[in-house]
N, C-alpha and C. Protein backbone atom coordinates (compact mmCIF):
# COMPACT_ATOMS: atom_id res chain seq x y z
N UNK A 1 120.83 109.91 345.86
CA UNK A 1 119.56 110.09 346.54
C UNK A 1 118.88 111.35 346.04
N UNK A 2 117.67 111.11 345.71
CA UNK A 2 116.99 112.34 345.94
C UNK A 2 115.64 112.65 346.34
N UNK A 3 115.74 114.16 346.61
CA UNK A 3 114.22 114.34 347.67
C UNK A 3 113.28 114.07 346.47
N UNK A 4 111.98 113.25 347.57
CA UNK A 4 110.75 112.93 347.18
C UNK A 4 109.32 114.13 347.25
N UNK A 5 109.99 114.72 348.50
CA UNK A 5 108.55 115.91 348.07
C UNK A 5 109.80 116.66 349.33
N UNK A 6 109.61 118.25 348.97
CA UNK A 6 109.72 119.20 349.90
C UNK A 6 108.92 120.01 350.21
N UNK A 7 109.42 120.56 351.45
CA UNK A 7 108.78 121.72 352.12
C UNK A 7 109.52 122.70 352.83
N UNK A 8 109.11 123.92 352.85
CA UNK A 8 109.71 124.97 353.41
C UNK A 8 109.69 125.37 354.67
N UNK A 9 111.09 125.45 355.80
CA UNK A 9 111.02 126.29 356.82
C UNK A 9 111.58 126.91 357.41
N UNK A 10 110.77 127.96 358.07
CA UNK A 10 111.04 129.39 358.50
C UNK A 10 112.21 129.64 359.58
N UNK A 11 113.13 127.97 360.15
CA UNK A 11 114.36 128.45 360.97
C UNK A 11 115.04 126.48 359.99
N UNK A 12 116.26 126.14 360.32
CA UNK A 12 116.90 125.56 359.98
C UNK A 12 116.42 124.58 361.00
N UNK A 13 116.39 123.17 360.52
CA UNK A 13 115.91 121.86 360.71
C UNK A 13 117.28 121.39 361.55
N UNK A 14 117.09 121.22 362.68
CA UNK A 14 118.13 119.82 363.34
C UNK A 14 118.08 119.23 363.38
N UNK A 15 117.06 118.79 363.28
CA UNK A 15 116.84 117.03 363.49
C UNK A 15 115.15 116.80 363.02
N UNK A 16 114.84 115.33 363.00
CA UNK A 16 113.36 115.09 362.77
C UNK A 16 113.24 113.75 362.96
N UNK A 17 112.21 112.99 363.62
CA UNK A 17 111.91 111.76 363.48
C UNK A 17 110.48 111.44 363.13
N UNK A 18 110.19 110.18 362.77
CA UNK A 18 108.96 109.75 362.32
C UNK A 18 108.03 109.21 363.46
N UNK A 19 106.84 109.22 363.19
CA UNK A 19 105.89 108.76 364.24
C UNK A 19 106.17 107.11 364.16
N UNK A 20 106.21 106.38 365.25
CA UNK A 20 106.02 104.87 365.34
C UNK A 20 105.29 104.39 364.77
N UNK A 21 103.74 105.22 365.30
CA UNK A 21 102.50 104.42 365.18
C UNK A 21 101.13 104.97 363.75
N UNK A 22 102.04 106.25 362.71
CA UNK A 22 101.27 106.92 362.05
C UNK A 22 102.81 107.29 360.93
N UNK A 23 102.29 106.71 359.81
CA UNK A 23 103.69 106.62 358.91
C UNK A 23 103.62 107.70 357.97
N UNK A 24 102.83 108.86 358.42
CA UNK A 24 102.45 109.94 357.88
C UNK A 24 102.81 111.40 358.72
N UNK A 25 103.08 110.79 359.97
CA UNK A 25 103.57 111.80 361.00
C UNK A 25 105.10 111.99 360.82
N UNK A 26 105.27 113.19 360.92
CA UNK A 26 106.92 113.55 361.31
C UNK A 26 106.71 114.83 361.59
N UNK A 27 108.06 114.72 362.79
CA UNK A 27 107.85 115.51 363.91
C UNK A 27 109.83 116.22 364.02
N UNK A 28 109.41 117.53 363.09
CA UNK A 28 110.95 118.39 362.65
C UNK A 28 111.20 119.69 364.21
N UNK A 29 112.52 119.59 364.56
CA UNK A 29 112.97 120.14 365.04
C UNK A 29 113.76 121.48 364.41
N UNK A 30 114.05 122.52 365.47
CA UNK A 30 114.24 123.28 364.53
C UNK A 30 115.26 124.31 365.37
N UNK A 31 116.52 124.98 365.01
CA UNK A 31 117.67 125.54 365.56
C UNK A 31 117.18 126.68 367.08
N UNK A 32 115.50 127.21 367.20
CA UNK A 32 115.12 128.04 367.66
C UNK A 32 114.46 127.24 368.88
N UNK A 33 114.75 126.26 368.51
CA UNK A 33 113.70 126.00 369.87
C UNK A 33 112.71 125.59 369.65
N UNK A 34 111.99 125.47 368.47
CA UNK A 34 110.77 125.04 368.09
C UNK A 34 110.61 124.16 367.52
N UNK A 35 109.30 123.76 367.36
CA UNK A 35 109.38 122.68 366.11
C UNK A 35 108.38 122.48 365.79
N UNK A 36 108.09 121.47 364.50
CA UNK A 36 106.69 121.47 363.23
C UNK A 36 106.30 120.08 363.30
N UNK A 37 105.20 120.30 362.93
CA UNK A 37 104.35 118.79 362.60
C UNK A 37 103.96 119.21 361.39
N UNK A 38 104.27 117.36 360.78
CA UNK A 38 103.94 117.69 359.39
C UNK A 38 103.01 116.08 359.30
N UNK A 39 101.88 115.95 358.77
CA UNK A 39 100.97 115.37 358.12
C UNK A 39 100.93 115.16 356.99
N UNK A 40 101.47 114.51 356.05
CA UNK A 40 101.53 114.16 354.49
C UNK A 40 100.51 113.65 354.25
N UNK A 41 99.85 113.05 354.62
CA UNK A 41 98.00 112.83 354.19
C UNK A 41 97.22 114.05 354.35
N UNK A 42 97.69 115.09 355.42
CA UNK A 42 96.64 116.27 355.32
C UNK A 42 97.38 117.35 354.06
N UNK A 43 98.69 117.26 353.99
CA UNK A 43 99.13 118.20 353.75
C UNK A 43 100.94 118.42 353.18
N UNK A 44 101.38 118.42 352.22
CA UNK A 44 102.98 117.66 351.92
C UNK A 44 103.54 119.98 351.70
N UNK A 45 102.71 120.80 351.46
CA UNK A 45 103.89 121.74 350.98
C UNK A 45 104.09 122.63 352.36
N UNK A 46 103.60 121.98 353.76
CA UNK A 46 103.62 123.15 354.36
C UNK A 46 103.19 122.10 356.19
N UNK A 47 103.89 122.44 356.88
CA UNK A 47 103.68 121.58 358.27
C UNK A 47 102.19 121.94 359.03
N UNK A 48 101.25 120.62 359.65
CA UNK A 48 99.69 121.23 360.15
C UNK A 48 99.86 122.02 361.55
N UNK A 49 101.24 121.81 362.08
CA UNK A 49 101.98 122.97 363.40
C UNK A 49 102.92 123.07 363.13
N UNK A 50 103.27 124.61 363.34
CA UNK A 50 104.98 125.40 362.88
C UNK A 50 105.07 125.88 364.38
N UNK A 51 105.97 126.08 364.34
CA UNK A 51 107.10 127.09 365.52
C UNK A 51 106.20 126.47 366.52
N UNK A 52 106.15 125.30 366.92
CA UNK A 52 105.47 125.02 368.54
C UNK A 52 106.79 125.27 369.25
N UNK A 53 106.98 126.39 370.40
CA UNK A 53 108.32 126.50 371.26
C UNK A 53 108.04 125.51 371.91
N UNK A 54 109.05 124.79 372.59
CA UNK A 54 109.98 124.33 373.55
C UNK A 54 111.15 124.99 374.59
N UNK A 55 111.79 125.26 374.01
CA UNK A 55 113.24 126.09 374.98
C UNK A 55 114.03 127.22 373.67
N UNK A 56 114.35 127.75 374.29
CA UNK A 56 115.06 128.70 373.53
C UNK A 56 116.53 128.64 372.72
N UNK A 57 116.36 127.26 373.40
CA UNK A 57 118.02 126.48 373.01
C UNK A 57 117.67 126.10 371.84
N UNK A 58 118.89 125.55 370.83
CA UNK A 58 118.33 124.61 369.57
C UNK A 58 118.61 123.42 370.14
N UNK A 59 117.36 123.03 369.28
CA UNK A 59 116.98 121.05 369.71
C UNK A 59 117.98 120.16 368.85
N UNK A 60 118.35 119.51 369.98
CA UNK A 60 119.33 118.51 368.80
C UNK A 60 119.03 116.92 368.79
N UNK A 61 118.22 116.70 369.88
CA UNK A 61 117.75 115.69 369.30
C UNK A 61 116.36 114.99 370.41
N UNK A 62 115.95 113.73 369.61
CA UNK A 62 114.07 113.67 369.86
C UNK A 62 114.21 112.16 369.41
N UNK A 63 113.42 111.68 370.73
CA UNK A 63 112.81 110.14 370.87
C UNK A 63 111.71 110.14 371.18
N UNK A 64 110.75 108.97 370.83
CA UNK A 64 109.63 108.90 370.99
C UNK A 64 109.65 107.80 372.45
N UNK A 65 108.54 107.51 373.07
CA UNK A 65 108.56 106.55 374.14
C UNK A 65 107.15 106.05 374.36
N UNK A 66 106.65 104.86 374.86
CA UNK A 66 105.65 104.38 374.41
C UNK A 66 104.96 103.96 376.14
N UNK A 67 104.03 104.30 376.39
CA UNK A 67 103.79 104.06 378.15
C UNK A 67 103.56 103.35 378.31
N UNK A 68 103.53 101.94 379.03
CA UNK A 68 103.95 100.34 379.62
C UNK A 68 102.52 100.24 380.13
N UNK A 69 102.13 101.31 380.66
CA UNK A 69 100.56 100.77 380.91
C UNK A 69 99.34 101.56 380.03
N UNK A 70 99.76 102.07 379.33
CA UNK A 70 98.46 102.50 378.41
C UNK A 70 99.00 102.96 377.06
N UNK A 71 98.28 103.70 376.19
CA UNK A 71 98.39 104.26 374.52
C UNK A 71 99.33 105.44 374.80
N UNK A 72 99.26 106.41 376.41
CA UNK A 72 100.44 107.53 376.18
C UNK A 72 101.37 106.96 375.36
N UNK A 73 101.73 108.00 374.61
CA UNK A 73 102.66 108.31 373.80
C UNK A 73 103.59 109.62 374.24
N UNK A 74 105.25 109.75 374.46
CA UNK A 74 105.89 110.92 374.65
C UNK A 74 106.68 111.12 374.11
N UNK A 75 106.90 112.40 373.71
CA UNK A 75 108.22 112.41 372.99
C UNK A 75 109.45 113.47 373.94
N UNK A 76 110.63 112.93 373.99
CA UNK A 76 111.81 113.31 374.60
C UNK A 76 112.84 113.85 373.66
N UNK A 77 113.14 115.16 374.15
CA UNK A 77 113.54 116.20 373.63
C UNK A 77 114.35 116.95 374.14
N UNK A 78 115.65 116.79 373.73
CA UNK A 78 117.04 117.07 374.33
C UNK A 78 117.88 118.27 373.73
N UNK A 79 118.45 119.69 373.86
CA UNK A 79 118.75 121.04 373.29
C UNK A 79 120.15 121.01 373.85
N UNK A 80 120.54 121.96 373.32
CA UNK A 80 122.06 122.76 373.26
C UNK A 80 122.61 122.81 374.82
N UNK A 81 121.77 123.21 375.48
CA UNK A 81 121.35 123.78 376.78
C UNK A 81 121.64 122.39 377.56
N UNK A 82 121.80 121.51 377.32
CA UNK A 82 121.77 120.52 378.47
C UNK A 82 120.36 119.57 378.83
N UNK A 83 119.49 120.37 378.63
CA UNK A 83 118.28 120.58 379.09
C UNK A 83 117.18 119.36 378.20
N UNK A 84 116.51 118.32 378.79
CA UNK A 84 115.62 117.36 378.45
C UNK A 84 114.26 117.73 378.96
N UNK A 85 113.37 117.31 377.61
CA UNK A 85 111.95 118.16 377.52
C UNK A 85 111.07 116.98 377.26
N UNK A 86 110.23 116.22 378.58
CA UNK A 86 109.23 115.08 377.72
C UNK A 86 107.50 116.14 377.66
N UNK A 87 107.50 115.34 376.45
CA UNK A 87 106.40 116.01 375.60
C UNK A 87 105.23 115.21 375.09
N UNK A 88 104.19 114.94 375.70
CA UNK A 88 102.99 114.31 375.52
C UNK A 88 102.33 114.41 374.04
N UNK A 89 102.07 113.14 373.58
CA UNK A 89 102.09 113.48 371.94
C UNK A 89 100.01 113.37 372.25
N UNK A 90 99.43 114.74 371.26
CA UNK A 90 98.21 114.29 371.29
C UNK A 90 97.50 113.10 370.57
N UNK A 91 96.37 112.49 370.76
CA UNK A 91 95.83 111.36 370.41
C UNK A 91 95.87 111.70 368.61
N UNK A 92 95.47 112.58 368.20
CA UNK A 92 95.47 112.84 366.58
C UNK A 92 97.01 112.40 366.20
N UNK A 93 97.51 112.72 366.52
CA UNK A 93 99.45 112.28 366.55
C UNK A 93 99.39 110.85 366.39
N UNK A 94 98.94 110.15 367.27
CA UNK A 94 99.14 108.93 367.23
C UNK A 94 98.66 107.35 367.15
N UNK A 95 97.28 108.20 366.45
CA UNK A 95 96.60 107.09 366.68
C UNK A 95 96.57 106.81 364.98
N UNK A 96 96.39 105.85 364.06
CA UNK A 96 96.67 106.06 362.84
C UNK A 96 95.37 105.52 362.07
N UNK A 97 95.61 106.46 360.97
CA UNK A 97 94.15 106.60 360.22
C UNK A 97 93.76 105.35 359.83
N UNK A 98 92.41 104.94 359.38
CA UNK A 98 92.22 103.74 358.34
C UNK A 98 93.32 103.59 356.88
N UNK A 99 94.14 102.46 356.99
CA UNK A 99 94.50 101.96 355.58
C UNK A 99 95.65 103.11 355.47
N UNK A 100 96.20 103.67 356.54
CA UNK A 100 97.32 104.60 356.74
C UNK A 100 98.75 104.43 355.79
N UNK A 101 98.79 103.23 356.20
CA UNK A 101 100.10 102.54 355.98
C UNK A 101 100.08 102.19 354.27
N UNK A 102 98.88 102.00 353.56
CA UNK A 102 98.85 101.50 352.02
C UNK A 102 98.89 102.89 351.78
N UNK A 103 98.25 104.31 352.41
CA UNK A 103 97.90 105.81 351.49
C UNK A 103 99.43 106.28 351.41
N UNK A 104 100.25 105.76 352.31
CA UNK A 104 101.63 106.91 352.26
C UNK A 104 102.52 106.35 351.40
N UNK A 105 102.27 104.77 351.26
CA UNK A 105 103.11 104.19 350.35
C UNK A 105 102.72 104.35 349.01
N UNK A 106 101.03 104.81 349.14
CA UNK A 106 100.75 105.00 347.58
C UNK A 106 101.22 106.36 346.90
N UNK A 107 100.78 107.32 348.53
CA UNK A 107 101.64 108.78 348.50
C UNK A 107 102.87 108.51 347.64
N UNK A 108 104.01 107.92 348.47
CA UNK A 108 105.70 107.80 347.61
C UNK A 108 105.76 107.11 346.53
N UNK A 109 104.89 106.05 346.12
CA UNK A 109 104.96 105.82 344.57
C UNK A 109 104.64 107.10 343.81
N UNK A 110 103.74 107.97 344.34
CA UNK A 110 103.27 108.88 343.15
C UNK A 110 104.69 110.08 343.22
N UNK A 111 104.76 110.12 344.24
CA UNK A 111 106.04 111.18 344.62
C UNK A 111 107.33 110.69 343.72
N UNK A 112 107.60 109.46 343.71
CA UNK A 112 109.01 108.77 343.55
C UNK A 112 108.59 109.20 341.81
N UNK A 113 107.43 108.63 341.45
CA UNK A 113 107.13 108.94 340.03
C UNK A 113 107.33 110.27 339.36
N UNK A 114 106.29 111.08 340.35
CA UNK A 114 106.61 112.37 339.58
C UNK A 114 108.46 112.96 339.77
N UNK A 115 108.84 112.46 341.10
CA UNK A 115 110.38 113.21 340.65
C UNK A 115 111.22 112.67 339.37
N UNK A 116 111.00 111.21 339.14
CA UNK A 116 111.65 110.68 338.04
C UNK A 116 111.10 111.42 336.85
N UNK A 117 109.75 111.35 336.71
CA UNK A 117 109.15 112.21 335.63
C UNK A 117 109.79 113.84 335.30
N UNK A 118 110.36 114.55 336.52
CA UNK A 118 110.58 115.94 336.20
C UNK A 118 112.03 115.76 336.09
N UNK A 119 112.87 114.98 336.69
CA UNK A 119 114.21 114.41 336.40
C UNK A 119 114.28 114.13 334.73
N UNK A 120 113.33 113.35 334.34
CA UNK A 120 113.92 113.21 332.96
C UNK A 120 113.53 113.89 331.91
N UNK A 121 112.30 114.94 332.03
CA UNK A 121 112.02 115.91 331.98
C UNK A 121 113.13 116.89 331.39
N UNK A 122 113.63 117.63 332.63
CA UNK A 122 115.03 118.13 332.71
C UNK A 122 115.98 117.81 331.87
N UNK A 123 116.33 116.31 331.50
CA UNK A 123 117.22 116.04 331.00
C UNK A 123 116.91 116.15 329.20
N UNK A 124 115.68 115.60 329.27
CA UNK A 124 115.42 115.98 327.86
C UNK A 124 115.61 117.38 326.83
N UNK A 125 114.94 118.31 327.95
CA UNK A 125 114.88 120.32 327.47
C UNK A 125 116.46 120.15 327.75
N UNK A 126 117.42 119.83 328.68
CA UNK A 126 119.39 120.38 328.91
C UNK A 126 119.47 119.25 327.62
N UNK A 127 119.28 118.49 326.94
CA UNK A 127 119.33 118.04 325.65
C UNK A 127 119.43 118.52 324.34
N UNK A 128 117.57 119.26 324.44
CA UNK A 128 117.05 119.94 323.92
C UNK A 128 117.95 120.98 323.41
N UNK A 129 118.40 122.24 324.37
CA UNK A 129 118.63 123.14 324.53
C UNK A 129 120.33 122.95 324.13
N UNK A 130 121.03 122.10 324.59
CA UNK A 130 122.52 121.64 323.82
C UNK A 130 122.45 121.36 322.46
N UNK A 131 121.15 120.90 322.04
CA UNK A 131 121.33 120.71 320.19
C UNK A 131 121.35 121.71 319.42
N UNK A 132 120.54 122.95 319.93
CA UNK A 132 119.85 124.09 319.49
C UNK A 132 121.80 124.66 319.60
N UNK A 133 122.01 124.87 321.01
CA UNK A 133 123.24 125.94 321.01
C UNK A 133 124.29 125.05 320.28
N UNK A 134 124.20 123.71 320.08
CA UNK A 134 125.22 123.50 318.78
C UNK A 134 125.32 123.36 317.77
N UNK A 135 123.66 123.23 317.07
CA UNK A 135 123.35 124.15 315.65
C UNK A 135 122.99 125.39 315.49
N UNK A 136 123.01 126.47 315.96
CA UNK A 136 122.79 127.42 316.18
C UNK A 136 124.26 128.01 315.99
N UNK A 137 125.28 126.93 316.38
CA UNK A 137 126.80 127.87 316.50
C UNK A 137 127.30 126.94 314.73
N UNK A 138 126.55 126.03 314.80
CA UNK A 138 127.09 125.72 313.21
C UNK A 138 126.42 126.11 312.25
N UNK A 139 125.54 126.87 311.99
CA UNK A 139 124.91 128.28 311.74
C UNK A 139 125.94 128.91 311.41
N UNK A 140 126.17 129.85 312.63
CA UNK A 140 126.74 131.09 312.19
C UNK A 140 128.30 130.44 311.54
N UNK A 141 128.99 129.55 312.33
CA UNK A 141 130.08 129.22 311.45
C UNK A 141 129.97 128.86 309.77
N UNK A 142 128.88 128.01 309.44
CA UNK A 142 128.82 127.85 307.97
C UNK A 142 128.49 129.72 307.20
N UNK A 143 127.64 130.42 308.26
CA UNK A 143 127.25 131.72 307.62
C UNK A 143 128.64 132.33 307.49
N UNK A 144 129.69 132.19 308.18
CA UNK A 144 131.02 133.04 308.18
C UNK A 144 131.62 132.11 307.10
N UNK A 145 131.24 131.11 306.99
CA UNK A 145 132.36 130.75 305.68
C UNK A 145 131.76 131.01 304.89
N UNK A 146 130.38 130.87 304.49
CA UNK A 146 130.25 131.45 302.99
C UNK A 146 130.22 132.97 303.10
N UNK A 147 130.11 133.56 303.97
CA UNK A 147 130.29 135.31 303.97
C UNK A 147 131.85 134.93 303.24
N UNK A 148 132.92 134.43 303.76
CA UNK A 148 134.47 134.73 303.49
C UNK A 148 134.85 133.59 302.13
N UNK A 149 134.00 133.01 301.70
CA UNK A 149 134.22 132.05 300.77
C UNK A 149 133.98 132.99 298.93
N UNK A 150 135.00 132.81 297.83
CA UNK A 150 134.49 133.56 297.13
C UNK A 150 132.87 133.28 296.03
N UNK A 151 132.67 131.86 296.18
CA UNK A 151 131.68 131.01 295.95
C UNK A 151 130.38 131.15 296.51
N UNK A 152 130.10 131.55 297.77
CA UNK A 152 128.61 132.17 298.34
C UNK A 152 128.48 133.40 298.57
N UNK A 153 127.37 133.88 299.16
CA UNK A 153 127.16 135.13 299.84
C UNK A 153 127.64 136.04 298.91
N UNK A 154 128.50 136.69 299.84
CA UNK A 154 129.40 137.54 299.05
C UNK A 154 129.85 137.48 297.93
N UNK A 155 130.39 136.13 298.05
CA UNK A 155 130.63 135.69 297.02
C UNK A 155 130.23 135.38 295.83
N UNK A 156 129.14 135.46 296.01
CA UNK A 156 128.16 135.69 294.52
C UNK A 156 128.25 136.48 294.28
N UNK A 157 128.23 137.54 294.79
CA UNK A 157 128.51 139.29 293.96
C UNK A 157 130.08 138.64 293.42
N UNK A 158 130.93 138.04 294.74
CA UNK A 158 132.49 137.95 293.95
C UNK A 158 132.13 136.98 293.04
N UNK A 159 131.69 136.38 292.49
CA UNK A 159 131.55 135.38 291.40
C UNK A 159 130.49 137.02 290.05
N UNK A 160 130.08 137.47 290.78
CA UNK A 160 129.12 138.36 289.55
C UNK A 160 130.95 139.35 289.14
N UNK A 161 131.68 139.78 290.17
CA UNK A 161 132.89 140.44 290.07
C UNK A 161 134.11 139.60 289.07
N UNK A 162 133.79 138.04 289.42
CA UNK A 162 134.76 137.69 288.64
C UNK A 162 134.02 137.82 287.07
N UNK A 163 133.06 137.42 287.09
CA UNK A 163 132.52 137.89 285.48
C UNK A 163 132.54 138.95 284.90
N UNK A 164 132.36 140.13 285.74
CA UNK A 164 132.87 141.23 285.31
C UNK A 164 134.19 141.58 284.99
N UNK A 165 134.60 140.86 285.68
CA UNK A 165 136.50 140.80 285.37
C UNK A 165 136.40 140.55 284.05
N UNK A 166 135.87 138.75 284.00
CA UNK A 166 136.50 138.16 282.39
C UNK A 166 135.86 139.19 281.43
N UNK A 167 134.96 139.86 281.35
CA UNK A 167 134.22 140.74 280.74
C UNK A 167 135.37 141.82 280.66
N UNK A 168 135.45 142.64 281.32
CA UNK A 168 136.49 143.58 281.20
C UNK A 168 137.80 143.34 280.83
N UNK A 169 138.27 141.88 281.26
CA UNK A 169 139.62 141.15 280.44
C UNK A 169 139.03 141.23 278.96
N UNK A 170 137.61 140.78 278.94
CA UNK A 170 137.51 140.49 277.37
C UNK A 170 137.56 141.92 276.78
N UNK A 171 137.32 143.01 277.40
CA UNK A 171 137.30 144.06 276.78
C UNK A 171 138.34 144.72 276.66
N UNK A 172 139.18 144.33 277.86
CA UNK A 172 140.65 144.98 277.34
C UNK A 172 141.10 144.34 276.43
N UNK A 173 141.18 143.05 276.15
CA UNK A 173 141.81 142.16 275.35
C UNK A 173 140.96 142.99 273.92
N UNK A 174 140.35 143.49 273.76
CA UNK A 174 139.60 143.75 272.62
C UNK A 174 140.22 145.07 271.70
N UNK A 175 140.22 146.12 273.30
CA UNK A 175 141.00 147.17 273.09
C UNK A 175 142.60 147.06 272.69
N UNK A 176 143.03 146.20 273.42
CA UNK A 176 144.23 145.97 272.94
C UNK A 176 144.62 145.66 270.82
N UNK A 177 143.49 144.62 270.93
CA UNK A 177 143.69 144.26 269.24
C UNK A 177 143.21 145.87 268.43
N UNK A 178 142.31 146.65 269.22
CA UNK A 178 142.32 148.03 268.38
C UNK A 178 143.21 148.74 268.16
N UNK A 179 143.80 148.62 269.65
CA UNK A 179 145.26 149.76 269.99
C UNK A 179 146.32 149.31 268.50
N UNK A 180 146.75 147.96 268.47
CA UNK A 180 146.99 147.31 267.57
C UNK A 180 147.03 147.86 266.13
N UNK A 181 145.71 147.77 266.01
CA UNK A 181 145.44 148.16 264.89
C UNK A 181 144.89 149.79 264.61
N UNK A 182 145.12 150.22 265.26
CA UNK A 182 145.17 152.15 265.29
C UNK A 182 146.97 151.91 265.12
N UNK A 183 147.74 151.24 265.51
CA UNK A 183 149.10 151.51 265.54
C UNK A 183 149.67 151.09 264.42
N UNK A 184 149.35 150.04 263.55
CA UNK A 184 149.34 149.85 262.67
C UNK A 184 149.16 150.91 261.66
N UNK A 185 148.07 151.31 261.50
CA UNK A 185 147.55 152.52 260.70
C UNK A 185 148.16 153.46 260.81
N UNK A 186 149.18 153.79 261.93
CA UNK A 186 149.91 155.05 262.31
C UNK A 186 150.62 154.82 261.75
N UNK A 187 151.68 153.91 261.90
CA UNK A 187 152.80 153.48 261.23
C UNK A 187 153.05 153.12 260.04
N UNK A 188 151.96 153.42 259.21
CA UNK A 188 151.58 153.21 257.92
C UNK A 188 151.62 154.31 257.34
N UNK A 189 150.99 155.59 257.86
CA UNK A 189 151.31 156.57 257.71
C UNK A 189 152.07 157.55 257.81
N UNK A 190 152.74 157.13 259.15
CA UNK A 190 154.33 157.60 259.16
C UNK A 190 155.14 157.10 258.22
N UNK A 191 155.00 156.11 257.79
CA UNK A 191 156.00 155.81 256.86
C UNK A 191 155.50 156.23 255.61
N UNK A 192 154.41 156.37 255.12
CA UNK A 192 154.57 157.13 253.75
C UNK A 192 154.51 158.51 253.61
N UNK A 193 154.38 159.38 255.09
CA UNK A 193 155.26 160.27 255.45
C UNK A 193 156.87 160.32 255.14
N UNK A 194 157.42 159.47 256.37
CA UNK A 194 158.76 159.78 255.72
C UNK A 194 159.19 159.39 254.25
N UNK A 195 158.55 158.46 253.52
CA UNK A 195 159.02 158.34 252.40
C UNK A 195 158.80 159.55 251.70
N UNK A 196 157.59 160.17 251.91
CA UNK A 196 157.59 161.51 250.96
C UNK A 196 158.56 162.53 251.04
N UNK A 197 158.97 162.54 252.72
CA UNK A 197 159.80 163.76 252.95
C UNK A 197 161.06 163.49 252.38
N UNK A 198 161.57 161.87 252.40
CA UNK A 198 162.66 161.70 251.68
C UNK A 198 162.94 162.09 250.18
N UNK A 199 161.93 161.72 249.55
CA UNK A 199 161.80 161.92 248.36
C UNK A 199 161.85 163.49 247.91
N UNK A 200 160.98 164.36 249.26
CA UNK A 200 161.46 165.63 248.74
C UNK A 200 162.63 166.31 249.04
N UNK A 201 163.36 165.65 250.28
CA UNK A 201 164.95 165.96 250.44
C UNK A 201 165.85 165.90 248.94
N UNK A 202 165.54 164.33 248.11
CA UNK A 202 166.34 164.05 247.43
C UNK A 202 165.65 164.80 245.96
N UNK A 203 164.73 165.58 246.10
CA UNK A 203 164.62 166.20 244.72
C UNK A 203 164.70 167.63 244.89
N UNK A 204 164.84 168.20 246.28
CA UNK A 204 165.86 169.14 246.63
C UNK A 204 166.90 169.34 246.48
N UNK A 205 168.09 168.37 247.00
CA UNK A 205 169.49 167.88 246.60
C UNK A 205 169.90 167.86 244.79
């Protein structure tokens, strides 16, 4: 179930019944003793009488009664207290407008409409708003893998790092064939070093 139109009030509702004879009347009771008239043809966010007292008791419950010899109309009104309250309904109360009965039903089609309308409404934006926070989180997860991946982000500098590597492999590898060949050349010369020194040992001897 859900509500078709609300309204706000100023003590907690015990009870409420509808007019017999005016399908636009309802007549709310209320924990203080008081109670509201509400008119949905004059008026749906707010009752056309608030806090009318009765007894100081809270009302718990309300019948209407219809007078055997004329249009009186009363309403009977029973509280915490024990205590029964008949209450003369005025002629505006009960006498019912032209074409009454087609305006309130046209009233709750439009009511029944617009709640379905803001119902699915609702459901569309909590939709909405679930796609966003679950691409939004596969976002940042794809952003954390290529941050930690050596292939993106970062990883492009680590991909510019691994080239610098093979670069610097290639350059050690380069140095190495020099080292090579500086050692070569040493050892070339050490040895026709020692051959000389031999040679002058043995023409010493």
């Amino acid at each position: 179930l859900s509500p078709v139109c609300l309204g706000s009030l100023r003590r907690a509702a015990t009870t409420a019944v509808w007019s017999p004879t005016r399908p636009a009347v309802i007549i709310c009771a209320k924990n203080d003793g008081s109670f509201d008239v509400w008119d949905l043809l004059d008026q749906t966010h707010k009752p056309i009488l608030n806090d009318r007292p009765v007894e100081s008791e809270s009302i718990t419950s309300m019948q209407f009664y219809q007078s055997p010899t004329g249009s009186t109309r009363y309403l009977a009104a029973g509280d915490t207290g024990g205590n029964l309250h008949i209450l003369e309904i005025p002629r505006s109360f009960r006498k019912p407008l032209s074409n009454e009965t087609k305006l309130v039903e046209a009233f709750y089609e439009r009511e029944i409409k617009r709640v379905e309308y803001v119902q699915k409404r609702n459901e569309i934006l909590s939709k909405q708003a679930g796609e966003e926070s679950r691409n939004k989180k596969k976002q940042e997860g794809n952003s954390d893998e290529v941050a930690g991946s050596p292939g993106g982000g970062s990883g492009a500098s680590g991909g510019g790092n691994n080239s610098n590597t093979m670069t610097a492999d290639g350059g050690e590898a380069g140095a190495s064939q020099q080292t090579v060949t500086v050692d070569s050349q040493a050892e070339e010369a050490f040895q026709k070093m020692l051959k000389k020194f031999k040679a002058e040992l043995c023409f010493d001897s």
